[in-house]
N, C-alpha and C. Protein backbone atom coordinates (compact mmCIF):
# COMPACT_ATOMS: atom_id res chain seq x y z
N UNK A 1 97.33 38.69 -18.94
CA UNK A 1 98.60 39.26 -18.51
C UNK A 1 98.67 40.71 -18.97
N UNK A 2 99.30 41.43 -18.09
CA UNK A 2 99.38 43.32 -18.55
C UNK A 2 100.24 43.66 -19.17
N UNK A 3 101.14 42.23 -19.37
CA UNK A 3 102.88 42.63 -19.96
C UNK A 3 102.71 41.75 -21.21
N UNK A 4 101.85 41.97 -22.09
CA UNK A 4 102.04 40.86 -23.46
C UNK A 4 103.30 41.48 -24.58
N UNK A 5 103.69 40.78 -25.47
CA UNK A 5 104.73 40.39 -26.01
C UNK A 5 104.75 42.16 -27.01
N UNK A 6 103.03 42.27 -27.53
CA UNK A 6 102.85 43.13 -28.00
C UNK A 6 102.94 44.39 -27.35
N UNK A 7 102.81 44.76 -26.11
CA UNK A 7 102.64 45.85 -25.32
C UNK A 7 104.07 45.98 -25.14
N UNK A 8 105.12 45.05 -25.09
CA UNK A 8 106.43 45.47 -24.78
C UNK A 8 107.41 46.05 -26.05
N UNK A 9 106.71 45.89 -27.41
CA UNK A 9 107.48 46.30 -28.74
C UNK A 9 106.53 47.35 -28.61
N UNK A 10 105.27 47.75 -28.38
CA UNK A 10 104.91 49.01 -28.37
C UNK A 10 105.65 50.20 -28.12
N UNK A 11 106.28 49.48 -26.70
CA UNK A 11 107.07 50.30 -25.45
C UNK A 11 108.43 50.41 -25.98
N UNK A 12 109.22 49.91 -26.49
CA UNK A 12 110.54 49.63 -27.42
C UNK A 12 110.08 50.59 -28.33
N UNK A 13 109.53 50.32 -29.23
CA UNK A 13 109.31 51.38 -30.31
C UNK A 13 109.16 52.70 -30.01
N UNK A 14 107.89 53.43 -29.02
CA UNK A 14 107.99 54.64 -28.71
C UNK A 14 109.35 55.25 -28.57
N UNK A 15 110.04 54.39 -27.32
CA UNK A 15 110.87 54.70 -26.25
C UNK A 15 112.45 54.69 -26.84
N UNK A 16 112.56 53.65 -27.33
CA UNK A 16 113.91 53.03 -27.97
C UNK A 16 114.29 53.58 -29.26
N UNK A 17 113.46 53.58 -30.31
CA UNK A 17 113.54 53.53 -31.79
C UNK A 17 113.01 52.78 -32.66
N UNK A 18 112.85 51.24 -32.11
CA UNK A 18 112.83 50.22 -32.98
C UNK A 18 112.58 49.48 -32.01
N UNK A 19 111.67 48.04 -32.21
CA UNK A 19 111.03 47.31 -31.37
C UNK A 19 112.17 46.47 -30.99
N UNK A 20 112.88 45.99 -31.72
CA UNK A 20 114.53 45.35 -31.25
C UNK A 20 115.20 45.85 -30.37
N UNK A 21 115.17 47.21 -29.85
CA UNK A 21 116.25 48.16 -29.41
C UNK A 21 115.56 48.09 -28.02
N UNK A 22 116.13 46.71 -27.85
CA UNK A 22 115.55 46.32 -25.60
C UNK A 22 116.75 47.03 -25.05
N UNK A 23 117.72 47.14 -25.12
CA UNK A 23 118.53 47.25 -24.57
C UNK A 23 118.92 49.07 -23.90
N UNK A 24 118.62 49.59 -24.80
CA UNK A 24 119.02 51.30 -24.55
C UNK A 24 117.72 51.54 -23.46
N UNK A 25 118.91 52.86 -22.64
CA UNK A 25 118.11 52.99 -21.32
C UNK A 25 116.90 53.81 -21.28
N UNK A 26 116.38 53.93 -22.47
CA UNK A 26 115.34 54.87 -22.42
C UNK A 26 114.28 53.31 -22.48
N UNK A 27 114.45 52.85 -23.30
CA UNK A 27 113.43 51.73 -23.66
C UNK A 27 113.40 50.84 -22.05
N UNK A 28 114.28 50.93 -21.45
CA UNK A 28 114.34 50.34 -20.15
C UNK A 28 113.73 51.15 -19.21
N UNK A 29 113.74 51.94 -19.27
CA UNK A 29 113.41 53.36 -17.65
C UNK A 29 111.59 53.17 -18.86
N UNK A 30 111.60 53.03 -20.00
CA UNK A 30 110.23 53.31 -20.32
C UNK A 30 108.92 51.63 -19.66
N UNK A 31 110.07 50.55 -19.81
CA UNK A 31 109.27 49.74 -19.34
C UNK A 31 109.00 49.32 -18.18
N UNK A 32 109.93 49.93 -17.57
CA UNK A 32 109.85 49.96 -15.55
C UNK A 32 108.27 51.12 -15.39
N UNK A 33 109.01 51.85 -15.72
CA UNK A 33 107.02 53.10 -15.35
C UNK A 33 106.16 52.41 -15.43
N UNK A 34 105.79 51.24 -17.07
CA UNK A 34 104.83 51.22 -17.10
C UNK A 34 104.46 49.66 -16.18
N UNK A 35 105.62 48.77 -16.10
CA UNK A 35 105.09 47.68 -14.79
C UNK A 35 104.75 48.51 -13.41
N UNK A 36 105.63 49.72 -13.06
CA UNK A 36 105.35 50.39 -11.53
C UNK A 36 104.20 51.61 -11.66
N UNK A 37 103.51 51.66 -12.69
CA UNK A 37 102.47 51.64 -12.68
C UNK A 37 101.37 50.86 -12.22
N UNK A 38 101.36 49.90 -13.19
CA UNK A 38 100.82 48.38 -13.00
C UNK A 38 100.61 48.19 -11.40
N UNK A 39 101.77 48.19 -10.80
CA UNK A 39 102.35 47.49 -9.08
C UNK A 39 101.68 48.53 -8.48
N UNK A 40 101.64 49.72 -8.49
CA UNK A 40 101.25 51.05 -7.65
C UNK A 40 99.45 51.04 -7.89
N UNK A 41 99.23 50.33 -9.23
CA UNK A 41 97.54 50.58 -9.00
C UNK A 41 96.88 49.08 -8.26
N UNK A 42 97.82 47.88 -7.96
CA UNK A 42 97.64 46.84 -7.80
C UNK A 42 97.35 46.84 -6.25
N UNK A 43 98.25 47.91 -5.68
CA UNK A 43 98.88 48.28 -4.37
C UNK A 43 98.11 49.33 -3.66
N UNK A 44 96.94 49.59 -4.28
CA UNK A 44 96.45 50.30 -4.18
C UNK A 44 94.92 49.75 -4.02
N UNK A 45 94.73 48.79 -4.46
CA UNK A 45 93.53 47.78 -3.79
C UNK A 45 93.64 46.86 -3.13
N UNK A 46 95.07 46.53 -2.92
CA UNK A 46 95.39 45.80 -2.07
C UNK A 46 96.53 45.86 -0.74
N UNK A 47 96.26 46.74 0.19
CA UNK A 47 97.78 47.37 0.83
C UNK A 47 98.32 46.34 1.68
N UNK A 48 97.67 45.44 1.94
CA UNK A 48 98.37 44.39 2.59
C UNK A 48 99.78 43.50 1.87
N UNK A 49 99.20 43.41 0.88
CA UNK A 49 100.54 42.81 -0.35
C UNK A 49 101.74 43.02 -0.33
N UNK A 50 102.49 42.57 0.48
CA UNK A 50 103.91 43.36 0.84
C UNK A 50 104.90 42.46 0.25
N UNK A 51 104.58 41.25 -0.57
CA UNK A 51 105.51 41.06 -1.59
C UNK A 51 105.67 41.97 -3.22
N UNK A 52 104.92 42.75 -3.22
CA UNK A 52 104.51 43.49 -4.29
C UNK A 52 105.00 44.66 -4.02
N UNK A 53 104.66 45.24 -2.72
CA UNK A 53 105.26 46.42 -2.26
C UNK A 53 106.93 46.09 -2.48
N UNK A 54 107.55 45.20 -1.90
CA UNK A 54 108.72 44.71 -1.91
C UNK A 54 109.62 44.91 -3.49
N UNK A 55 108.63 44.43 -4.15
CA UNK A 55 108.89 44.63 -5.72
C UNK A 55 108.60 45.92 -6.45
N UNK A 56 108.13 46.60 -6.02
CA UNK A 56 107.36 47.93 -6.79
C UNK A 56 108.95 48.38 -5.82
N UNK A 57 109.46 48.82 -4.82
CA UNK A 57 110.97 49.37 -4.67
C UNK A 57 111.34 48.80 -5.43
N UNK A 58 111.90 47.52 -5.48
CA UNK A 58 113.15 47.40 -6.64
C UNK A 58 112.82 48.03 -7.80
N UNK A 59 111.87 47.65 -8.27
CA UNK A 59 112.15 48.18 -9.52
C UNK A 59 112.25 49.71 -9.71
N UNK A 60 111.59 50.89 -9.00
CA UNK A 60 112.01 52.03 -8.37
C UNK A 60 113.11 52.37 -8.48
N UNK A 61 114.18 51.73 -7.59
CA UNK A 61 115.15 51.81 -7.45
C UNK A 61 116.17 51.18 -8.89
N UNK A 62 116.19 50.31 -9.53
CA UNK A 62 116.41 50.25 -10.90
C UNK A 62 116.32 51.16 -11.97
N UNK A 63 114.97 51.64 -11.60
CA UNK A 63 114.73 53.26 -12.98
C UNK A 63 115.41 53.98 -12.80
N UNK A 64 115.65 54.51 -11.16
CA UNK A 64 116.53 55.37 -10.48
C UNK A 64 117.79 55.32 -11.02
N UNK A 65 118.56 53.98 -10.74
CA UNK A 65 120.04 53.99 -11.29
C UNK A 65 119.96 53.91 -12.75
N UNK A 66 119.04 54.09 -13.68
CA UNK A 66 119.34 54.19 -15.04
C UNK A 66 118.59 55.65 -15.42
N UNK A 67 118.40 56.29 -14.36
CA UNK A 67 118.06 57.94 -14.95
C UNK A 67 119.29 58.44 -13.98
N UNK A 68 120.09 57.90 -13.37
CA UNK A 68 121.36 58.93 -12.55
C UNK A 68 121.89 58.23 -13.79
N UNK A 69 122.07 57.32 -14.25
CA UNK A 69 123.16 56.82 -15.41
C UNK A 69 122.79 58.01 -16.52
N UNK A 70 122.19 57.95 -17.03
CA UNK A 70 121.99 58.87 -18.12
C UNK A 70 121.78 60.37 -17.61
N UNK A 71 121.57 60.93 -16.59
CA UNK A 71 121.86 62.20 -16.35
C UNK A 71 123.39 62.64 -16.26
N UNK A 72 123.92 61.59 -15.88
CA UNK A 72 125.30 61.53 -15.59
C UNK A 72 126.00 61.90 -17.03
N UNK A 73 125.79 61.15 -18.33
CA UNK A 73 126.43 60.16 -19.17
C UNK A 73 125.98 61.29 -20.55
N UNK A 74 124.28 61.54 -20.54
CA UNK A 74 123.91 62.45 -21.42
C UNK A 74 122.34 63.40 -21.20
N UNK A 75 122.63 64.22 -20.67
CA UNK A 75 121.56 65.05 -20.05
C UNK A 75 120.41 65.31 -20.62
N UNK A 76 120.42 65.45 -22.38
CA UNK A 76 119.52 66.11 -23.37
C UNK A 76 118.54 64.71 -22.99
N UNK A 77 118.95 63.55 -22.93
CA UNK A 77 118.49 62.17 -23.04
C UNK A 77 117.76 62.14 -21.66
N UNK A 78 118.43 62.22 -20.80
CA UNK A 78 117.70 62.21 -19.75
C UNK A 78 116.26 62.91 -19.33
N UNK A 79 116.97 64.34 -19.93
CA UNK A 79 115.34 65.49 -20.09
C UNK A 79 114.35 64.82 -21.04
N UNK A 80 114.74 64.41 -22.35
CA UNK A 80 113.70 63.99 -22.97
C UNK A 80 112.63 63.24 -22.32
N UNK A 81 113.72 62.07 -21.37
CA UNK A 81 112.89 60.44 -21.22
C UNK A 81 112.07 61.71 -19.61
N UNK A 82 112.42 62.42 -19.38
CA UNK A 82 111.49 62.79 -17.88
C UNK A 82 110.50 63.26 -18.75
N UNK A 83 110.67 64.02 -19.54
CA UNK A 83 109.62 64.67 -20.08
C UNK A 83 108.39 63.85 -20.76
N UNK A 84 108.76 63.05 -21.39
CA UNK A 84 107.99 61.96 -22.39
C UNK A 84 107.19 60.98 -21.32
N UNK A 85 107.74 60.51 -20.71
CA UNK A 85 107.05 59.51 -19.76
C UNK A 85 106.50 60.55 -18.74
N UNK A 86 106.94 61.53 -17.99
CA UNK A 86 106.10 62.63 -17.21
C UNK A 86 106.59 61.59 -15.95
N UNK A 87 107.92 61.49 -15.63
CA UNK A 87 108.32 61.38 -14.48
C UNK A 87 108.52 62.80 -13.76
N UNK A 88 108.57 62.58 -12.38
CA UNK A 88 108.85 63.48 -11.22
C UNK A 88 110.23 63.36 -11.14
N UNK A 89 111.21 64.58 -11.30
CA UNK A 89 112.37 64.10 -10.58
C UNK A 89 112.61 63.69 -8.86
């Protein structure tokens, strides 16, 4: 599996503060990249897969409404998490 228990407190810790800290939207927008990563290189040997394609939007669209949330809410936060993960606006 690409999502083990350990790879997700990795991702908490960088992202969040603390491997506990699932909840704040950085630790969230940090673990969407790295599954739509995952989906985009999956999708990419396989283009027929259109339940995957199906899923690689949502979750897209999820990061999306939690980087307009925090651009909205606190900007410095928002720049950080584009910068750190090396999203595109």
């Amino acid at each position: 599996m690409y999502l083990t228990s350990k790879v997700k407190k990795e991702i908490f810790k960088k992202n969040g503060g603390s491997e506990k800290n699932t909840g704040s939207a950085e630790s969230q927008i940090a673990l969407f990249t790295h599954r739509i990563d995952h989906l985009t290189a999956h999708l990419k040997e396989r283009k027929k897969d259109y339940n995957t394609q199906r899923s690689l939007l949502n979750l897209v669209g999820k990061r999306r409404a939690l980087l307009d949330y925090l651009k909205k809410n606190d900007i410095e936060r928002y720049r950080s998490i584009i910068k750190s993960l090396e999203i595109r606006k």
